[in-house]
Structure formats: structure tokens, C-alpha cells
Protein backbone atom coordinates (compact mmCIF):
# COMPACT_ATOMS: atom_id res chain seq x y z
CA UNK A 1 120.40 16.88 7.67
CA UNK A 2 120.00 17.13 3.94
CA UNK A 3 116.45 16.46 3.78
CA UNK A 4 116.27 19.65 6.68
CA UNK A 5 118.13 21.98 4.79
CA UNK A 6 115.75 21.05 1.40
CA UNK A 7 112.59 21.47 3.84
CA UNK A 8 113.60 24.34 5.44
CA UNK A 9 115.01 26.00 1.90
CA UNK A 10 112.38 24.78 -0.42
CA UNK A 11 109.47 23.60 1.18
CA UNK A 12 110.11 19.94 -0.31
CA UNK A 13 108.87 17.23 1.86
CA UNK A 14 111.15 14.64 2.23
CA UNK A 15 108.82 11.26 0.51
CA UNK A 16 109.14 13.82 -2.54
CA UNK A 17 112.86 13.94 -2.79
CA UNK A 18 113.54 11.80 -5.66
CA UNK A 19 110.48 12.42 -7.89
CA UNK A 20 111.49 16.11 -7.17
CA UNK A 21 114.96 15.59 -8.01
CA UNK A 22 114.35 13.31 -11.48
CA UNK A 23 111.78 16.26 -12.38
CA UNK A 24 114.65 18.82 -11.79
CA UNK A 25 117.04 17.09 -13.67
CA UNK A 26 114.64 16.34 -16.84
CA UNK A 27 113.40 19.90 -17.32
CA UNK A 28 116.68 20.72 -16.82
CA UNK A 29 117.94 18.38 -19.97
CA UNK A 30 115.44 19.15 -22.25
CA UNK A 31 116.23 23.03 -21.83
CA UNK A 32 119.78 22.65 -22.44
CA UNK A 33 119.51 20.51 -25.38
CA UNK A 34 117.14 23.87 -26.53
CA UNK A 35 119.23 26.51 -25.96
CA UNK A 36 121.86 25.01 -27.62
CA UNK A 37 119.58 25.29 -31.13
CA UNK A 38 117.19 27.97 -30.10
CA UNK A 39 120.65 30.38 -30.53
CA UNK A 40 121.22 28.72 -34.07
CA UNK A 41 117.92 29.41 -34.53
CA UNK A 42 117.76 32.61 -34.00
CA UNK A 43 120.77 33.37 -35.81
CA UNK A 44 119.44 32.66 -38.67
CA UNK A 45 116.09 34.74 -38.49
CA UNK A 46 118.41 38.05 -39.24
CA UNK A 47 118.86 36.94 -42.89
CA UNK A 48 115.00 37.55 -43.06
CA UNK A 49 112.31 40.50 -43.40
CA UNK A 50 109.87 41.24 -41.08
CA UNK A 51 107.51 40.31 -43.89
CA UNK A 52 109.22 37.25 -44.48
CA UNK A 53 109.82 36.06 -40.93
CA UNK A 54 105.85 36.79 -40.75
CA UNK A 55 105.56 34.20 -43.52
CA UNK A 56 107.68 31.40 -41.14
CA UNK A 57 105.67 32.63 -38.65
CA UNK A 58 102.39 31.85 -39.88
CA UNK A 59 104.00 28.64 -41.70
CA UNK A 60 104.99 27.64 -37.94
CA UNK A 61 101.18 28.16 -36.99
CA UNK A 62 99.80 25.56 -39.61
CA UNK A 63 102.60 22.64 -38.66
CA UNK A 64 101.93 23.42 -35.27
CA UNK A 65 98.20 22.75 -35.51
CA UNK A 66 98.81 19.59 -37.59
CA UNK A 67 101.53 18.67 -34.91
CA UNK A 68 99.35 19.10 -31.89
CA UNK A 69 96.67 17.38 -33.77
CA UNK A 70 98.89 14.10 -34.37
CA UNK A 71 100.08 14.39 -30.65
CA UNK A 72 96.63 14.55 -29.37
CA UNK A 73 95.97 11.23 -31.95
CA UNK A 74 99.43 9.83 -30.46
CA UNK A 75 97.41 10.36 -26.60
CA UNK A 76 94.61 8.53 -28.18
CA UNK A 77 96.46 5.50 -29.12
CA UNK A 78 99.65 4.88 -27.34
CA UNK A 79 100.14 3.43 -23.88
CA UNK A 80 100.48 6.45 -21.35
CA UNK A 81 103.61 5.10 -19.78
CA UNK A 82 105.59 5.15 -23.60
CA UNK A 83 103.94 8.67 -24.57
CA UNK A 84 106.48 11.23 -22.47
CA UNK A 85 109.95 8.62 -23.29
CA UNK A 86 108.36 8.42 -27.14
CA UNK A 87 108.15 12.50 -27.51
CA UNK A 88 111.93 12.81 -26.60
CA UNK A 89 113.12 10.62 -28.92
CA UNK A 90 110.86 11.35 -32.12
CA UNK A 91 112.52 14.74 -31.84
CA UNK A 92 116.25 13.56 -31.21
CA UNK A 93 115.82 11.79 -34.25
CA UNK A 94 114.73 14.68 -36.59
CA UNK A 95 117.20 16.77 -35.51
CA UNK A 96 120.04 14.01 -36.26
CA UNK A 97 118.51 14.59 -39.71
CA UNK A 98 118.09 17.79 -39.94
CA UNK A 99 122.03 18.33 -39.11
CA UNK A 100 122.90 15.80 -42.05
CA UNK A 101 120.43 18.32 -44.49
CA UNK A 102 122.34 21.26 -43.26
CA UNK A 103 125.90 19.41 -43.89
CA UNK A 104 124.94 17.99 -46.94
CA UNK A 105 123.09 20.82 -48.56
CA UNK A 106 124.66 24.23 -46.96
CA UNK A 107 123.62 26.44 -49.78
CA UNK A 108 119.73 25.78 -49.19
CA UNK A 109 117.64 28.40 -48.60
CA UNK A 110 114.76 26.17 -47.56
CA UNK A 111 116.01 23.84 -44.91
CA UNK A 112 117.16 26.70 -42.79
CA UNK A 113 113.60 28.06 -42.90
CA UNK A 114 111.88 24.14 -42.26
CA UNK A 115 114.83 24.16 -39.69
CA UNK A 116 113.75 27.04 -37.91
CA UNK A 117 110.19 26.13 -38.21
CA UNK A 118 110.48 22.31 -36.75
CA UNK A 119 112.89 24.12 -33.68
CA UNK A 120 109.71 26.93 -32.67
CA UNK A 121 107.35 23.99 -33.24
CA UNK A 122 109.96 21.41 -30.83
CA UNK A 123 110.21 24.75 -28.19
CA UNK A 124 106.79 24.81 -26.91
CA UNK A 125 105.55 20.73 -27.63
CA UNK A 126 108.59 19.03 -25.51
CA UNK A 127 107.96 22.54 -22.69
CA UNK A 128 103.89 21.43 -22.27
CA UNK A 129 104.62 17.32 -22.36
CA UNK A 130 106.95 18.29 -19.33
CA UNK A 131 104.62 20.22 -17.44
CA UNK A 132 101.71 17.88 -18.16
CA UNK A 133 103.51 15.04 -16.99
CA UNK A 134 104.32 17.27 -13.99
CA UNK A 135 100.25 18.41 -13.37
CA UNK A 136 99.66 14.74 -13.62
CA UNK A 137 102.58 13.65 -10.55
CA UNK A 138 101.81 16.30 -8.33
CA UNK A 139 98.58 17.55 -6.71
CA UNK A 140 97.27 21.31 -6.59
CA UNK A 141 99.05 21.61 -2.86
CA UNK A 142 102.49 20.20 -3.96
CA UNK A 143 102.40 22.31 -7.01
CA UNK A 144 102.43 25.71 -5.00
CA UNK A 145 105.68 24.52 -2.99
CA UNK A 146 107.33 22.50 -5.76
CA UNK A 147 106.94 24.06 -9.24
CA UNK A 148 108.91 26.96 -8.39
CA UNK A 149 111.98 24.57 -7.45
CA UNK A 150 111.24 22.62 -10.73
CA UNK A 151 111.22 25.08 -12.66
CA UNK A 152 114.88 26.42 -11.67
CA UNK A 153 115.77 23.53 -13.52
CA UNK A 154 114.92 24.91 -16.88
CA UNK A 155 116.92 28.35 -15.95
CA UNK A 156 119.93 25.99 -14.68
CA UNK A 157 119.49 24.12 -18.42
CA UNK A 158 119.18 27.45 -20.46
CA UNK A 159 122.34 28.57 -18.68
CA UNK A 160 124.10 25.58 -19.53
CA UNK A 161 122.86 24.80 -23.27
CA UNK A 162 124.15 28.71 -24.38
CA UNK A 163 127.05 28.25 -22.54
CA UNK A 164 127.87 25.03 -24.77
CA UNK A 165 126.65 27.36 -27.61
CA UNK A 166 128.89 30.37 -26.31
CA UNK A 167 132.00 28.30 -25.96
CA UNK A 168 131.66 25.97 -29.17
CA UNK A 169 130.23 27.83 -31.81
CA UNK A 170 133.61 29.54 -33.24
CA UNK A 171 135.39 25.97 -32.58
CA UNK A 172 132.83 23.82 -34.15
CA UNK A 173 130.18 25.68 -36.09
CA UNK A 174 126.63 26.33 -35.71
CA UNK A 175 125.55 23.24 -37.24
CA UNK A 176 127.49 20.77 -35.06
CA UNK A 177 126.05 22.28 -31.94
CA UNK A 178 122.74 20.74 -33.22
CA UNK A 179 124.10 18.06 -33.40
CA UNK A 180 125.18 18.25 -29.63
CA UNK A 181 121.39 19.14 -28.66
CA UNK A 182 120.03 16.28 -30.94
CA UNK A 183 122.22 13.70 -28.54
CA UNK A 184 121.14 15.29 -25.30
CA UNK A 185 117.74 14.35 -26.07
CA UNK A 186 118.23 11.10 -25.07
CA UNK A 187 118.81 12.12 -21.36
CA UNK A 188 115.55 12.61 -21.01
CA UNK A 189 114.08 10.32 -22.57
CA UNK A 190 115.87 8.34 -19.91
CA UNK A 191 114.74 10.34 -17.20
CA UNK A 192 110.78 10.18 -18.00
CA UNK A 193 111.31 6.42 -17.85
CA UNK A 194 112.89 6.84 -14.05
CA UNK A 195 110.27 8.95 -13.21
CA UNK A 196 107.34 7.27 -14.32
CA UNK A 197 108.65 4.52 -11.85
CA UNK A 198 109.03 7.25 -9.15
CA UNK A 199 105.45 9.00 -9.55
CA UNK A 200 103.92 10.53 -6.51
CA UNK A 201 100.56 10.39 -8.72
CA UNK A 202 97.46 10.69 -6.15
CA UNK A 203 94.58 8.62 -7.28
CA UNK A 204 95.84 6.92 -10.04
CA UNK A 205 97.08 3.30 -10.28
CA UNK A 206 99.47 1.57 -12.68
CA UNK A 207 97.12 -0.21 -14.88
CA UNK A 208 96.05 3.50 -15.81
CA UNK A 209 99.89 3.69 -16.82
CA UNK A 210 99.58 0.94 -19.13
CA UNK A 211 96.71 1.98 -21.30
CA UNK A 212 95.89 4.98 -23.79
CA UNK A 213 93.72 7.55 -22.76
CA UNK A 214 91.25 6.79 -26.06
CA UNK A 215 89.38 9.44 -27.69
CA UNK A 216 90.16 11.46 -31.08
CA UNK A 217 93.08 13.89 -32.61
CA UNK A 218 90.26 17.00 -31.94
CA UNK A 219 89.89 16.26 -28.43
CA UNK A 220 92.39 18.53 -27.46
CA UNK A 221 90.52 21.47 -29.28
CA UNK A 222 87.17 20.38 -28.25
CA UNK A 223 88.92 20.87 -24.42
CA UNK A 224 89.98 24.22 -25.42
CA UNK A 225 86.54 25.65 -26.95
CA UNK A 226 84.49 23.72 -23.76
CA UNK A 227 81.34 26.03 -23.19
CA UNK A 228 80.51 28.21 -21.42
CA UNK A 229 83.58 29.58 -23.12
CA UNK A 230 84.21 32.62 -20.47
CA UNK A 231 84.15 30.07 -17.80
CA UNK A 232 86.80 27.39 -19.61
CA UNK A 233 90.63 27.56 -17.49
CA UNK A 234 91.77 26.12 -20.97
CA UNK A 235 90.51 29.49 -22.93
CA UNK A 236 91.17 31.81 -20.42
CA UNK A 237 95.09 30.48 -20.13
CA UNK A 238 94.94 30.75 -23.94
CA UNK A 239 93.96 34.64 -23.63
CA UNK A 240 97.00 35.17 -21.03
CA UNK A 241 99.64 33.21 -23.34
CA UNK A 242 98.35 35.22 -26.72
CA UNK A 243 98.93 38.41 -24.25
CA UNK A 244 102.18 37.15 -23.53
CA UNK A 245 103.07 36.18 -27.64
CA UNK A 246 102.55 39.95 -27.90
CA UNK A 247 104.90 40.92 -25.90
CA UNK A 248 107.32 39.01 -26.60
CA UNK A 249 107.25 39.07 -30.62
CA UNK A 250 107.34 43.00 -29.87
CA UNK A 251 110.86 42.25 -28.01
CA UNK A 252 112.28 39.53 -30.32
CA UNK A 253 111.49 41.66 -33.98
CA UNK A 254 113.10 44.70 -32.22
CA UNK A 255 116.25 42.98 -31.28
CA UNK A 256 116.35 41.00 -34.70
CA UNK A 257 115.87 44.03 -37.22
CA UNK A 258 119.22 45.71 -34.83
CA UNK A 259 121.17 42.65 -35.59
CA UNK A 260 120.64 42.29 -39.55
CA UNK A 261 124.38 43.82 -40.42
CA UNK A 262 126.06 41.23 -38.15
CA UNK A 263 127.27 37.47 -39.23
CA UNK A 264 125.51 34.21 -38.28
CA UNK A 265 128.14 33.42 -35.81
CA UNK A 266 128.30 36.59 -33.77
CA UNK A 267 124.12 36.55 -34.12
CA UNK A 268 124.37 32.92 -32.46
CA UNK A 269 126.66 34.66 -29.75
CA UNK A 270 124.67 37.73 -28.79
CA UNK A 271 121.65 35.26 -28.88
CA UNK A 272 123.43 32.91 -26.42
CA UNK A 273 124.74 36.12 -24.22
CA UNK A 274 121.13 36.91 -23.78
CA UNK A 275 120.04 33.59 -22.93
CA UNK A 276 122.68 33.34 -20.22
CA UNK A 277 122.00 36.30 -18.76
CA UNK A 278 118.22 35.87 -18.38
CA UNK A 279 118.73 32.47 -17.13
CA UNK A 280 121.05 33.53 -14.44
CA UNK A 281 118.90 36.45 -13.29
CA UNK A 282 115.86 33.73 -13.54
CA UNK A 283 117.83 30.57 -11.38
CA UNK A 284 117.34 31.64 -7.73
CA UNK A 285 114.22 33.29 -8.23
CA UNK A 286 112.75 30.13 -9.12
CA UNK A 287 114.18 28.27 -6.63
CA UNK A 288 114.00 29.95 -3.68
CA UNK A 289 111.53 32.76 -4.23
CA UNK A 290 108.63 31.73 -6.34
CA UNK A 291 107.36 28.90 -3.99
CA UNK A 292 107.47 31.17 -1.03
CA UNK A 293 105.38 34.46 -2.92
CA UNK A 294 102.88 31.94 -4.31
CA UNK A 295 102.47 30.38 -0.68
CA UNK A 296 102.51 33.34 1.10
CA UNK A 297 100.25 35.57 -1.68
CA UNK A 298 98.96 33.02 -3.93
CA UNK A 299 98.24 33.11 -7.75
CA UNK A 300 96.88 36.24 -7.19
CA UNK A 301 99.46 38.11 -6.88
CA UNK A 302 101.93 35.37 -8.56
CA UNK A 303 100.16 35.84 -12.20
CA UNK A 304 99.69 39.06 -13.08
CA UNK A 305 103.39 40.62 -11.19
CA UNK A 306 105.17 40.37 -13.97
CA UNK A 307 102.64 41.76 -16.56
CA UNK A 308 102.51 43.96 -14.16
CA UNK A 309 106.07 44.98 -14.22
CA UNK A 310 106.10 44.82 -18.41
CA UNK A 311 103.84 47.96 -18.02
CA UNK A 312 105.87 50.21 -17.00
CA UNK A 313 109.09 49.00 -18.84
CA UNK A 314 106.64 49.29 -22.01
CA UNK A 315 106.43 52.90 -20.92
CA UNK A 316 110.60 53.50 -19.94
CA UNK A 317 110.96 52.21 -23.74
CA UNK A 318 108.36 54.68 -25.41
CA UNK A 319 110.31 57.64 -23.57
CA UNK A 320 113.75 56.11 -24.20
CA UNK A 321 113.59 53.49 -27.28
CA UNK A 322 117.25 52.36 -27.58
CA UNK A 323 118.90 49.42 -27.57
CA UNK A 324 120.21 48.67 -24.37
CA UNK A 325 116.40 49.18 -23.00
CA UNK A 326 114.94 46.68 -25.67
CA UNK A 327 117.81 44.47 -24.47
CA UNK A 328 117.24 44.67 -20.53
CA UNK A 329 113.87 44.67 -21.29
CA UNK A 330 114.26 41.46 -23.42
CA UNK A 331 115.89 40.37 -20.15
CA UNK A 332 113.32 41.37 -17.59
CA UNK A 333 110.62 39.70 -19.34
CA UNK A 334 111.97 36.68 -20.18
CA UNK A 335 113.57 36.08 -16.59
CA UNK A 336 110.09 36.52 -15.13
CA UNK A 337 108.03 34.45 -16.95
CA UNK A 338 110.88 31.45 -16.43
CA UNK A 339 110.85 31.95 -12.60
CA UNK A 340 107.85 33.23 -11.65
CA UNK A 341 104.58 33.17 -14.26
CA UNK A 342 105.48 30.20 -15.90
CA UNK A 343 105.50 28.06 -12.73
CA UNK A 344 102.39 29.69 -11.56
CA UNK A 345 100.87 29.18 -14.85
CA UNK A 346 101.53 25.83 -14.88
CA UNK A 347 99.74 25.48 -11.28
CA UNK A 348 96.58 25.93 -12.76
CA UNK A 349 96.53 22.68 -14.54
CA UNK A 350 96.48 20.82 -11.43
CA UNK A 351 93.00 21.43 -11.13
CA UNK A 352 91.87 19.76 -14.75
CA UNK A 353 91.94 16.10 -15.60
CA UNK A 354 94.88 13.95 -17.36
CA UNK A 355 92.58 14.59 -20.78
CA UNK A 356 92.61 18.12 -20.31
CA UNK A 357 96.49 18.55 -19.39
CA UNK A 358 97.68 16.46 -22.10
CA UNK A 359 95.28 17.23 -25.04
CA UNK A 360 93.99 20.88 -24.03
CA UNK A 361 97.70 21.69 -22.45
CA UNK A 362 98.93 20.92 -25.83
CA UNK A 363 96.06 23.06 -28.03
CA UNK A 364 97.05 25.96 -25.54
CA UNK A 365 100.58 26.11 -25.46
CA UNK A 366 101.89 25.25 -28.55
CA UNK A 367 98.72 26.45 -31.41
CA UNK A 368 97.51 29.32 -29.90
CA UNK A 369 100.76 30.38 -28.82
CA UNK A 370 101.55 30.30 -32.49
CA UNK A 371 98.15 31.71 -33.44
CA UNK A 372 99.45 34.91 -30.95
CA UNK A 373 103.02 35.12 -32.44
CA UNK A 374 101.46 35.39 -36.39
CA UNK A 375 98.54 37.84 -34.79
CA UNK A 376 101.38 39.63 -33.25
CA UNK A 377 104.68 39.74 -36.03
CA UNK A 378 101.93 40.65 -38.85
CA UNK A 379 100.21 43.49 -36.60
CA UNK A 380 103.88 44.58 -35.68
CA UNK A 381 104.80 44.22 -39.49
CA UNK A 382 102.14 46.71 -40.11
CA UNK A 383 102.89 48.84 -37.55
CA UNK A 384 106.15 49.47 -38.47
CA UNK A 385 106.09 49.12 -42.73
CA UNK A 386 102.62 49.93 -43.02
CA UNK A 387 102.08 52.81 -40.68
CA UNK A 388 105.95 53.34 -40.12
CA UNK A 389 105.14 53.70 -36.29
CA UNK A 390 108.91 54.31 -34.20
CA UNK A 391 109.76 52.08 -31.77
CA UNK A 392 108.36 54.21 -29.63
CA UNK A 393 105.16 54.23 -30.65
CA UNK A 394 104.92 50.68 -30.52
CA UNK A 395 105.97 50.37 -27.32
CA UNK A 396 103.22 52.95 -26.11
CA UNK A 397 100.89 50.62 -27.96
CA UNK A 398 102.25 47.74 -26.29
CA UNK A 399 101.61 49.14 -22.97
CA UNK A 400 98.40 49.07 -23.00
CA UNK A 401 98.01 45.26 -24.06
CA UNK A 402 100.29 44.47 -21.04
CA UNK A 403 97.30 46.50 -19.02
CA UNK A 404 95.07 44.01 -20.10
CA UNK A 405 97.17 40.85 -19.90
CA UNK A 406 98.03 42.14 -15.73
CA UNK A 407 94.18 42.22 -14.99
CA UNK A 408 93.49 38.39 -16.50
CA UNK A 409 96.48 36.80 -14.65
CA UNK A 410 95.16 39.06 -11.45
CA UNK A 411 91.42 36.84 -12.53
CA UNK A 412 93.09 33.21 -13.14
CA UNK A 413 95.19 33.60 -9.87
CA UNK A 414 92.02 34.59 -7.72
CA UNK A 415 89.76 32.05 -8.68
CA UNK A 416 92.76 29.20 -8.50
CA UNK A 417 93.02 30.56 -5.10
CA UNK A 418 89.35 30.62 -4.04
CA UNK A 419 88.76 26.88 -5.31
């Protein structure tokens, strides 16, 4: 009866039940362990310029690209089977330290910055090692009636982790709750052990488990840069997610330069409230909406509907730009790209081998997702202190980016579905 009401609900078949499940409750994990810092993390950002949180931004780029570079050397050299497990608990570990810095040295200025650096660096890595492993279990057709239940998971964790955050913050403090999310960790590192015992994986056998995948640390940007250039998924997802950086830094700088009068713990709250409230609006999408638009209209619709959305709430905010549109905006956005583009996103990695998905996945989503957010808080910077532009004006501005980043999802999603 169970395995009806799944079928029936979510389109999950019922051999697929427990790889399904393990996947749900990983992603789900991992996102609760990083709401529960990303709100400390964003707390802090108020204490900062727009100039300055530029700086961390463009800091974040360069560790990023050394990051992704070591990763892609870890792919090289590492058994396959010990890479996802080994991720999880590298990062545990730093964060165990970086609570003792924090504790031990409270008056720093500089390990709050390397703090919030190492977190925006942790928030996109441990998010594409997930969905890699994911493109590499499940097949193009599974991904189209699966991903969208997955991928609830990560709303159900980012309800969860600023709950914790919401409810603990005024008992404990903001640096114990990183502690919290440092110990969580270890769930899924647990997790991508079960799993990779579970694997649906078509086509591939366990001795391919038990080696590395070989190659260099620059094989991941080689992937990306693949010629012809205009023809590479890799660069083409790259152009959607530096779309996507813009407006989202547009959002985030907004709501941080309204919050610099208010203390770190009320920050860490409002953050949190946010969180939860995106996540909520972004749980049953994912899980019982996304897999049947994407089945019944395909990426071609999927992709570019909520940059397609973003246009005209770019336009609301140039009419009207006060805070409680920033903030619903904020909301919108966010909730969409959780439930409904990210999954779909994520689909078109099914199509491009374990290399690619590991070492390209990796270029993609975490450096030139950084490369975007510096482009992006600099050309905002100067917007705003250079030009002195309103908020208004920015958002007009922003509009027509969003144009742009509608008609290349409404591209990737039609030649996914023609192939």
C-alpha cells in the first residue's frame, strides 16, 4: 500500500525506494547542518560595507578556485567510493575548529571574516558533491520523476537547521550553534556510505567504485572551457548560474545594508525567519509539483519559469522599492530555485560523464558562482556608491538581466528535452 501511495504521489518506482529515501535523508542533513551557520553567517556580514563585503567576496572567489582545484586533485587520487564520506567529514572537522577560534579569540576581527569565507566556500562544494553523486545514481529518465522529491529534502533541512537556529540562538549563542552544525556533519557522512551500498548506478560496476577517476587538479576547468565553447552544457549552465549570482547578490546587499543598526543576534533571527519561510513555501513544491511540471512540460518550461517570474517582481520593486517587497521578493526567488530550477538544473548533468559531473560540476557551481557574486556585489557597489543609483533603479537594471537569464534556461531546457 505504501509503495502505491509513493507511486501514485511521486512517481517513485518501488526498486528505487531506499536509494530514494537515503538520498532524501542526506540532502536533507547536509542542509540543516547549513542553515544552522549560513544564519551566523549572515549575521555577521551587517558589521561590513558594501565595499568591504566586496573584498570577502572576491577573497571567497580565490579560495574557492584553489578549493575546487584541490577537490578536482582529491577526484584524481582517491578511491571513488571514500570521495563523497571524505568531503563530509573534512568539513565537520574545520568547523569544530573554527568554533574553538571564535571561543578562544572573540575579539578577532579576522576569523569572523575567514569564518564567513570557509561557510560561502562549504555552501556550494558539499550542494554540487550531493548532486553529482546523485547524476551519477540515477539516469536522465529517473532524474525527471525523482529530483524534484529529492530535492524537498533540502527545503525539509533548511526548515529544520533555522529552526534549531531560531530556537537556540538567545539560549546558547551564535557560536555554539556552529558547533551543533559541525556535529551534524557526520550524519551524512554516514549516509553516503549507506548509499553507495544502495546505488541504482546503470552501467557501472563496483570495481569502478574502488578506483580514482585519474587525471589532473585542471581537469575540471579544462571540462568547463571544452570547445566549441557555445556548444559546452558545462559553459552554458555556468552563464545561467552567473545570471542567477546577479540576482541574488542584488537581493542579499539590499536586505543587508536595511539590517546594519540591528545586533548580531536579532540579524541571526531575521536571517533564520527568512530561511524558514522560504523553505516552507519551497517543501511541497518540490515534492509534489516539480516532478509532475517537468514530466508533463519538460525543461523547457521547468528552467526558465522562475527567471521568468523574477522579471516582473524586478519590475513591482522599481515601482515600489521598500522593504517588505525586497523581503517577499528575497522569498520568491529563493523558494523557486530550491523547488523548481535547482532540481531541473541539476537534470542536465545526467547527460555528461562521471568526469564531467564531478570535476566540471564542481568548476561550475562553486568558482563561477563566486566569479558571478564578485562580478555582481562590485557592479552593485558601483551602482549604488559610485553612481548613487536608488533601489529602484537597480532593480529596473536588474530586470533586464533576468530577461536574459529566462531566454537561456528556455535554450538548456529545449535541447535537454530534444536529446
Amino acid at each position: 500500500m505504501i509503495n502505491r501511495i509513493l507511486q501514485k504521489m511521486t512517481k517513485i518506482e518501488p526498486h528505487e525506494i531506499r536509494s530514494v529515501i537515503l538520498s532524501f535523508a542526506f540532502i536533507f542533513s547536509i542542509l540543516a547542518s547549513y542553515y544552522i551557520i549560513r544564519s551566523v553567517r549572515d549575521g555577521l556580514a551587517s558589521d561590513w560595507s558594501d565595499a568591504e563585503l566586496s573584498t570577502i567576496w572576491t577573497v571567497t572567489f580565490l579560495i574557492s578556485f584553489l578549493v575546487v582545484s584541490f577537490y578536482s586533485y582529491i577526484c584524481s587520487k582517491i578511491n571513488f567510493k571514500y570521495l563523497v564520506p571524505g568531503i563530509y567529514g573534512f568539513f565537520s572537522l574545520t568547523f569544530f575548529a573554527f568554533y574553538s577560534l571564535l571561543v578562544l579569540y572573540p575579539d578577532s576581527n579576522l576569523i569572523p571574516q575567514i569564518f564567513y569565507i570557509w561557510v560561502s566556500v562549504f555552501s556550494l562544494l558539499n550542494i554540487s558533491v550531493f548532486w553529482s553523486f546523485m547524476a551519477d545514481i540515477f539516469n536522465k529518465e529517473q532524474a525527471k520523476r525523482l529530483f524534484g522529491f529529492i530535492a524537498a529534502g533540502s527545503s525539509l533541512g533548511a526548515i529544520f537547521g533555522p529552526t534549531i537556529s531560531l530556537l537556540f540562538v538567545n539560549r546558547v549563542g551564535s557560536e555554539s550553534l556552529i558547533l551543533i552544525s559541525s556535529t551534524m556533519l557526520f550524519i551524512p557522512l554516514m549516509i553516503a556510505i549507506l548509499l553507495g551500498k544502495a546505488t541504482t548506478i546503470e552501467g557501472s560496476s563496483e570495481s569502478e567504485n574502488d578506483v580514482a577517476m585519474g587525471g589532473n587538479f585542471w581537469d575540471g576547468f579544462l571540462e568547463f572551457l571544452k570547445p566549441p565553447i557555445l556548444k559546452n552544457l558545462l559553459f552554458g549552465i555556468g552563464i545561467f548560474i552567473v545570471l542567477y549570482t546577479g540576482m541574488s547578490t542584488f537581493v542579499y546587499f539590499a536586505i543587508k545594508n536595511i539590517l546594519t543598526d540591528i545586533d548580531q543576534d536579532t540579524r541571526t533571527q531575521i536571517w533564520a525567519g527568512i530561511d524558514l519561510a522560504v523553505n516552507l513555501l519551497a517543501v511541497f513544491t518540490a515534492m509534489f509539483g516539480t516532478a509532475r511540471l517537468t514530466k508533463r512540460f519538460g525543461l523547457t518550461v521547468t528552467l526558465p519559469l522562475v527567471p521568468f517570474i523574477i522579471i516582473f517582481g524586478m519590475l513591482v520593486l522599481s515601482i515600489s522599492p521598500i522593504l517588505w517587497v525586497v523581503v517577499g521578493l528575497q522569498i520568491v526567488r529563493r523558494a523557486g530555485e530550491y523547488s523548481i530550477t535547482k532540481p531541473a538544473r541539476e537534470m542536465l548533468y545526467t547527460t555528461l560523464d562521471r568526469e564531467a559531473r564531478f570535476k566540471g560540476k564542481s568548476v561550475v557551481d562553486v568558482v563561477v558562482y563566486r566569479a558571478g557574486d564578485i562580478f555582481w556585489a562590485w557592479s552593485f557597489t558601483g551602482l549604488t556608491q559610485g553612481l548613487g543609483l536608488t533601489l529602484g533603479a537597480v532593480a529596473g537594471v536588474g530586470s533586464a538581466f533576468a530577461v536574459i537569464w529566462a531566454y537561456l534556461g528556455y535554450r538548456l531546457g529545449k535541447n535537454f528535452d530534444a536529446n
